[in-house]
Protein backbone atom coordinates (compact mmCIF):
# COMPACT_ATOMS: atom_id res chain seq x y z
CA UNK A 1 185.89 25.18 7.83
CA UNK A 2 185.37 27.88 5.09
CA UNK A 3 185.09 25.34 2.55
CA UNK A 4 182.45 23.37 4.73
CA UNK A 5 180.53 27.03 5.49
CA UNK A 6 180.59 27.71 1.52
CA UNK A 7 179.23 24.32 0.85
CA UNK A 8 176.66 24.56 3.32
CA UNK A 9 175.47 28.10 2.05
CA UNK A 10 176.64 30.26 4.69
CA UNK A 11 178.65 33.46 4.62
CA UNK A 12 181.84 33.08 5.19
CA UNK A 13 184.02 35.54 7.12
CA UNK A 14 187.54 34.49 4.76
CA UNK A 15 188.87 36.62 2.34
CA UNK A 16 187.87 35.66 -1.13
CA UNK A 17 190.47 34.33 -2.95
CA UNK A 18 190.32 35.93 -6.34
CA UNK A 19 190.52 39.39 -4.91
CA UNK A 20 192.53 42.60 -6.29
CA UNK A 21 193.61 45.48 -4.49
CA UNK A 22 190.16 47.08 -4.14
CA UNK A 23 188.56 44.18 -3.16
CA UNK A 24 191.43 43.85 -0.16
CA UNK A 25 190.68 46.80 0.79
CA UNK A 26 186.72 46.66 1.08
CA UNK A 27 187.65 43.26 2.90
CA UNK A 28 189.78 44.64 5.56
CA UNK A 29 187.28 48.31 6.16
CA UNK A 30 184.30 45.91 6.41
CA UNK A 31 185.25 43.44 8.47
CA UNK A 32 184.71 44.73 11.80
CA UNK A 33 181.05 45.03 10.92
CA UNK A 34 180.64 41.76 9.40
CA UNK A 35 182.56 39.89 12.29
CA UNK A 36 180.15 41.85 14.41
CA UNK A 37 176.70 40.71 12.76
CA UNK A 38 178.35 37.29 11.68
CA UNK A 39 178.58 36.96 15.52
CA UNK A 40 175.30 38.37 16.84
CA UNK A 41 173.08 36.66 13.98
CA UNK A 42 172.37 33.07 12.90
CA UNK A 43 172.49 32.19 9.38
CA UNK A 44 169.56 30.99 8.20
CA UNK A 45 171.28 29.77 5.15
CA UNK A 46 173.33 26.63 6.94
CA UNK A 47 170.89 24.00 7.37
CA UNK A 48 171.16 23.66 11.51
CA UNK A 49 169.86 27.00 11.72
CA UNK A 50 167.44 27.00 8.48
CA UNK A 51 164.10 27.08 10.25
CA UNK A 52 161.09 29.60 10.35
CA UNK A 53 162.23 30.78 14.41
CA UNK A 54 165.40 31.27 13.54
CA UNK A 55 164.30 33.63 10.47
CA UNK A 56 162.12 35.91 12.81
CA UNK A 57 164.74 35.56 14.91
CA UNK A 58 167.23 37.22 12.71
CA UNK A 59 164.75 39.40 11.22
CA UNK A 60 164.66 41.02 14.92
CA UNK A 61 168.38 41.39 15.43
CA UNK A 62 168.88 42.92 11.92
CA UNK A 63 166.13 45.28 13.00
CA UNK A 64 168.25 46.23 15.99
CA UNK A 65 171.13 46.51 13.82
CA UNK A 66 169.43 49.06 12.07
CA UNK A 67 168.20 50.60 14.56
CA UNK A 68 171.67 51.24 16.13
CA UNK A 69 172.78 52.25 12.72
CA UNK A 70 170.19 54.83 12.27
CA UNK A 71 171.08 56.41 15.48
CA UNK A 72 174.65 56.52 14.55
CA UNK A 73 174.32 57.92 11.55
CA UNK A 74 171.68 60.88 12.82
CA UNK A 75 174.52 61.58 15.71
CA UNK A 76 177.03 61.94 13.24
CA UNK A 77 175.34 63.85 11.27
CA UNK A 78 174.18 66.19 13.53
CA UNK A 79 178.11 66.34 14.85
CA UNK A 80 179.61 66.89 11.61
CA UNK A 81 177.13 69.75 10.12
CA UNK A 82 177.67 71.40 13.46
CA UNK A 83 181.38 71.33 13.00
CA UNK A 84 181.07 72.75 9.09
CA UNK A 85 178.37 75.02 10.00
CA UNK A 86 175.90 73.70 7.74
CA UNK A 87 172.36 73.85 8.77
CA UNK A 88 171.23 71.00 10.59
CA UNK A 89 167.81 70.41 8.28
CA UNK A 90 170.05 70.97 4.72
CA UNK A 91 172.26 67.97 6.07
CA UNK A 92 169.71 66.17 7.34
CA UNK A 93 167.55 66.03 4.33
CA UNK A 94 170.43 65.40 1.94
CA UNK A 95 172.20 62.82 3.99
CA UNK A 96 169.28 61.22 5.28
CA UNK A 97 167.05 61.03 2.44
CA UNK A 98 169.90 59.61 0.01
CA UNK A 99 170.88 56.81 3.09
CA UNK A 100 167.16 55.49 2.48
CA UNK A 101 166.94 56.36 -1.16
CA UNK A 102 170.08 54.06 -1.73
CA UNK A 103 168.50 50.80 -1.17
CA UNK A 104 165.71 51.23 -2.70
CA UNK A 105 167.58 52.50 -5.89
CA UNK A 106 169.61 49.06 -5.94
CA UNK A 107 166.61 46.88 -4.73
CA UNK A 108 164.70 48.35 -7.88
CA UNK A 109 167.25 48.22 -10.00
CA UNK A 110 168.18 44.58 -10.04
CA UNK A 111 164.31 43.92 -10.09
CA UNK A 112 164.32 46.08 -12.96
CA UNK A 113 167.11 44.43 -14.72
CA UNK A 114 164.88 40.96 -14.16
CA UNK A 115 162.37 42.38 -16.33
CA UNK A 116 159.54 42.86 -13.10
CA UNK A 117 159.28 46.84 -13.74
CA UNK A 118 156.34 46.92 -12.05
CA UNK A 119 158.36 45.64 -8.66
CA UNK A 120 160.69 47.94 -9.14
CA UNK A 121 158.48 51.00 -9.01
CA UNK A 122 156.25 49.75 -6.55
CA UNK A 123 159.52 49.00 -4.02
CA UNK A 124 160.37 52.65 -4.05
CA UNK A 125 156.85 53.59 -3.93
CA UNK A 126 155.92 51.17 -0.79
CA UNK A 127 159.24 51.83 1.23
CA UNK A 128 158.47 55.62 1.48
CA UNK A 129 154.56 54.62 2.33
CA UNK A 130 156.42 52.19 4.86
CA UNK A 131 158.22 54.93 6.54
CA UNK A 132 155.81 57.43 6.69
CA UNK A 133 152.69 54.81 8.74
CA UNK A 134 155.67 52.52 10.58
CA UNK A 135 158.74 54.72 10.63
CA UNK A 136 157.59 58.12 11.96
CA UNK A 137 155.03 56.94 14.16
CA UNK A 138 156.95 54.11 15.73
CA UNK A 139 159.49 55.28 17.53
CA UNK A 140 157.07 58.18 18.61
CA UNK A 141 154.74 55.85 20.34
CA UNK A 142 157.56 54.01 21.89
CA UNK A 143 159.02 58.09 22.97
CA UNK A 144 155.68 58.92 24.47
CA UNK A 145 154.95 55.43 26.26
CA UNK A 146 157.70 55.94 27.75
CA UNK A 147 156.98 59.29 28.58
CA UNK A 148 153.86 58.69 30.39
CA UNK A 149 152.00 59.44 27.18
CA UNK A 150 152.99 63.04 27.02
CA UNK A 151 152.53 64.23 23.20
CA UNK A 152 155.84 64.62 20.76
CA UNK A 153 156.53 67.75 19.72
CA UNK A 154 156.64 67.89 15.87
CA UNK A 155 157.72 71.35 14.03
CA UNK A 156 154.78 71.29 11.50
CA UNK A 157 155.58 74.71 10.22
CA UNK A 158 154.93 74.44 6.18
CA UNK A 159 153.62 70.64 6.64
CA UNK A 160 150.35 72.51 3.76
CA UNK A 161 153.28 72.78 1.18
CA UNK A 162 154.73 69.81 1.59
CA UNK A 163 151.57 67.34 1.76
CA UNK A 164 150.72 69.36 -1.44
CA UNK A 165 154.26 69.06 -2.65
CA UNK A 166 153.35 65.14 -2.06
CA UNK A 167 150.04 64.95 -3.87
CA UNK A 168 151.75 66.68 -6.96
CA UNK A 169 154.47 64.24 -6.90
CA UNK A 170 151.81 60.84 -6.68
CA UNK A 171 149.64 62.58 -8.94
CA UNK A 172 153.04 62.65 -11.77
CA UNK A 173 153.52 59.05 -11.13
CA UNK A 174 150.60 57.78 -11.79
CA UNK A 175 149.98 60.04 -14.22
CA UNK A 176 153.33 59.14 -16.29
CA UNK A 177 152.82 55.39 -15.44
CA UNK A 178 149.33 55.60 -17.05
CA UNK A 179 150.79 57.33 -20.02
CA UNK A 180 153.34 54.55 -20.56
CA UNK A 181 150.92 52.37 -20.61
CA UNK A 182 151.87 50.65 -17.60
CA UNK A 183 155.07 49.52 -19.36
CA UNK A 184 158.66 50.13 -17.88
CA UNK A 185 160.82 51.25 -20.55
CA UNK A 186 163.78 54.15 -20.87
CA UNK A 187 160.99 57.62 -21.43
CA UNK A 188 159.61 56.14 -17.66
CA UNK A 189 162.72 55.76 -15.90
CA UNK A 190 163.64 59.91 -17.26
CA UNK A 191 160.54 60.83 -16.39
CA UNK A 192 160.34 59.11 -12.62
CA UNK A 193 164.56 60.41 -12.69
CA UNK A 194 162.85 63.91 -13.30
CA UNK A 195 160.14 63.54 -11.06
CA UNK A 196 162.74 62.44 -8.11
């Protein structure tokens, strides 16, 4: 059945046969969360389930997925910079942001590597404009709807710095992107390194 799940371009839940120690290893700490999402969503990759529905219809459940990630991770979070004594905003920022940085880093670097620079730097640049008009507001129109429209509380204390902090920080990117000549090469990638 593996063999017929391979062939029909589906993931497969077997452990790969040419694996070493390491890869053993990532195979048996990961399985409970593939077995979990192998379960709970189709594969639109096997041709019964290849069809437009079943895409949204993954594309929904991976959304919950992350959802229920995201809350896991801010819980722990919170529960482990408690126990340390590290302020709650240091971990939060440094956790956080690198758990969303990640992806994009790997999402523009293998565009990148395909020689489509310009994906790669407009990936990072559209996932953070992404979370800012979908990812903030979101969940706090969901909060307050179900609130009886009572307004979120937000701690805007030093929110002047930081939208000028982000106007400096757009203004350098398209300032070194014009100066490159809107060519990807190795001075870019240093200077948007920097720039991060």
């Amino acid at each position: 059945q593996a063999e017929g799940a391979m062939l029909d371009g589906g993931l497969s839940l077997e452990l790969p046969a040419e694996s070493g120690k390491v890869g053993k290893l990532w195979y048996v700490a990961t399985y409970p969360l593939c077995a979990m999402m192998y379960i709970t969503m189709p594969d639109v990759r096997r041709a019964r389930t290849r069809s437009i529905p079943m895409a949204v219809i993954e594309f929904l459940i991976s959304l919950v997925w992350v959802g229920l990630f995201s809350i896991c991770l801010v819980e722990w979070t919170e529960v482990v910079s408690n126990t340390i004594g590290v302020p709650l905003p240091v971990s939060a920022v440094t956790l956080l942001a690198a758990g969303t940085s990640i992806p994009d880093l790997l999402s523009s670097y293998i565009v990148a590597k395909q020689g489509l620079g310009d994906m790669a730097v407009s990936s990072s640049i559209g996932s953070n404009i992404f979370d800012v008009t979908v990812g903030l507001p979101l969940p706090w129109l969901i909060w307050s709807m179900a609130h009886g429209g009572s307004s979120v509380i937000v701690d805007a204390s030093g929110i002047g710095f930081f939208i000028t902090l982000l106007v400096i920080m757009l203004a350098s990117v398209v300032v070194t992107v014009k100066l490159m000549k809107w060519k990807m090469n190795k001075c870019m990638g240093y200077m948007m390194f920097v720039l991060y």
